[in-house]
Protein backbone atom coordinates (compact mmCIF):
# COMPACT_ATOMS: atom_id res chain seq x y z
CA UNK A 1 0.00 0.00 0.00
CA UNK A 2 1.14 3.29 -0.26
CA UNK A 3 -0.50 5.12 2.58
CA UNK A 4 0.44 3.72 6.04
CA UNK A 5 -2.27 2.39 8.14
CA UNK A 6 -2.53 0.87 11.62
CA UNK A 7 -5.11 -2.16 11.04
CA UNK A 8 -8.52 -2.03 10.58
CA UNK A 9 -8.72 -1.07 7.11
CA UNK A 10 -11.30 -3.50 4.98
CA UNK A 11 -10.47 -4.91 1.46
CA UNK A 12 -13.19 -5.71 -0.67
CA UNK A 13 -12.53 -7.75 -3.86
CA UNK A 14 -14.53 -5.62 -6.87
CA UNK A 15 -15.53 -7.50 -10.23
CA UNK A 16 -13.30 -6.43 -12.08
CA UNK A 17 -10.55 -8.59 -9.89
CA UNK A 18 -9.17 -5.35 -8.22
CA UNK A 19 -8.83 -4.79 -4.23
CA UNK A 20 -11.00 -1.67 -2.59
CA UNK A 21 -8.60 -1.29 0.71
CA UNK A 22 -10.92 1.71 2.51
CA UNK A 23 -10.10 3.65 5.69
CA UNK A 24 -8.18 1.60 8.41
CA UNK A 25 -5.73 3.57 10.69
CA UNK A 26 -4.99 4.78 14.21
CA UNK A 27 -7.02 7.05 13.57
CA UNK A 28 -10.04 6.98 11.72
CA UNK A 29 -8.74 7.72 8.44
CA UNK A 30 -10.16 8.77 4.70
CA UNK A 31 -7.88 6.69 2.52
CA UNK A 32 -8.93 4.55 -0.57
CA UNK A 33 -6.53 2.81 -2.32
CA UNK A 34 -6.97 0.15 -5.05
CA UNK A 35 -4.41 -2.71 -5.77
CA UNK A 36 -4.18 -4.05 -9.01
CA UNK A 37 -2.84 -8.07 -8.93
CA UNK A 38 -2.26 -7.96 -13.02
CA UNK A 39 0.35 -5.09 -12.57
CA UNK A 40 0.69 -5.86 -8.90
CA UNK A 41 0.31 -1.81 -8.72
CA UNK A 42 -1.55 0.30 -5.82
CA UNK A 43 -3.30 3.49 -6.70
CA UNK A 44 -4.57 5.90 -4.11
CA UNK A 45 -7.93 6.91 -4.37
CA UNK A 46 -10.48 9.58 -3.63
CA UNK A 47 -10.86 9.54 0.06
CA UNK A 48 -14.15 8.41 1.88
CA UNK A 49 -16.35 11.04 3.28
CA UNK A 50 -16.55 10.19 6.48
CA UNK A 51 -13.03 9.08 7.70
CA UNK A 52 -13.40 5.54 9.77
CA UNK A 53 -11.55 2.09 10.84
CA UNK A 54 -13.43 -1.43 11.39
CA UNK A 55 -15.88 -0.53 9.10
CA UNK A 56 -17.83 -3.29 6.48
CA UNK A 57 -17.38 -2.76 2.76
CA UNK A 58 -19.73 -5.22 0.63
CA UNK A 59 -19.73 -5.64 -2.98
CA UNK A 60 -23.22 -4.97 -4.21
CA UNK A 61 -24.76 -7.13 -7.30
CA UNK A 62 -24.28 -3.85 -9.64
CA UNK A 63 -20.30 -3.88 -8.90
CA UNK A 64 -20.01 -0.95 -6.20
CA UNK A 65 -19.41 -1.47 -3.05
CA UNK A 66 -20.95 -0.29 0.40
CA UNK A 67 -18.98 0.91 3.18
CA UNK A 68 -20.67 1.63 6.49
CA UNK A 69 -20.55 1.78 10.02
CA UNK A 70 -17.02 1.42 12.07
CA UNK A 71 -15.42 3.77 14.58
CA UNK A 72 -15.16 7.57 13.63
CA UNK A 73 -13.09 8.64 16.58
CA UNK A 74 -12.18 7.70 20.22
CA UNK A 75 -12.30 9.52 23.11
CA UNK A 76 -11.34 8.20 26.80
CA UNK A 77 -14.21 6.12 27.32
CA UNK A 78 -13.74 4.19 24.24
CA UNK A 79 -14.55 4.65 20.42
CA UNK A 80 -17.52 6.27 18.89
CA UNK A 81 -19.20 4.49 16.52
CA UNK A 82 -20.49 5.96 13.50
CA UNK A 83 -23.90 5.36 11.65
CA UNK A 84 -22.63 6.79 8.24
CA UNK A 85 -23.04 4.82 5.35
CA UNK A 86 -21.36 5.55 2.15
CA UNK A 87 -21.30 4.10 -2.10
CA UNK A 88 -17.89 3.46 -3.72
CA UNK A 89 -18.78 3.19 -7.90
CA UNK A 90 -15.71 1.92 -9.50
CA UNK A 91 -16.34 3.23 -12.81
CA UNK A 92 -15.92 6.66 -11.34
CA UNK A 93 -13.81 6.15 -8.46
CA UNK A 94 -16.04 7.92 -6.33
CA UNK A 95 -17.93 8.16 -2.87
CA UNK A 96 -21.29 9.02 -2.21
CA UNK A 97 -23.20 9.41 0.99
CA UNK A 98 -26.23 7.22 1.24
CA UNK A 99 -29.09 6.78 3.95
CA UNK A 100 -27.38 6.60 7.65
CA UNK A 101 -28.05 2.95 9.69
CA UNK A 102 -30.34 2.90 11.91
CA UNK A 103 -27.89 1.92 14.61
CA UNK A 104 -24.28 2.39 14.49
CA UNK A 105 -21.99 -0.14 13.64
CA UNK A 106 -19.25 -1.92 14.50
């Protein structure tokens, strides 16, 4: 990869045969970064909106992927736990906010 990152981060294998590797981090963190096995290349991508670690990221039947819940931020009484839910479209390389959870999750 070419950002560093803590743990945490999800990887989600997309149809085309490339990895989504999304957020991850000490921190909750914005990165998006796509590996690439036929050139065995990594390309950073457009960050999430809503920075997070130990998140889910699911590869929907259309090809994009859903990334939601996860921790957002910590403070000393533990994490906090976001309800933000967001669409990755890899024909664009983009994020897009979607409907929050009900419930946040981890």
């Amino acid at each position: 990869m070419k950002r560093v990152r803590s743990g945490d981060a999800t990887a989600t294998l997309l149809a085309d045969g490339r990895v989504l590797v999304t957020g991850g981090g000490s921190l909750a963190a914005l990165f998006s970064e796509t590996y690439d096995s036929a050139t065995e290349q990594w390309t950073i991508g457009e960050n999430l909106l809503v920075g997070r670690r130990g998140h889910t990221g699911t590869l929907l039947a259309d090809g994009r992927v859903l990334v939601a819940g996860g921790f957002v931020c910590c403070t000393g009484n533990g994490q906090i736990f976001t309800d933000a839910a967001e669409i990755y479209d890899p024909t664009t390389g983009t994020f897009r906010l979607t409907a929050p959870l009900r419930q946040a999750l981890r």
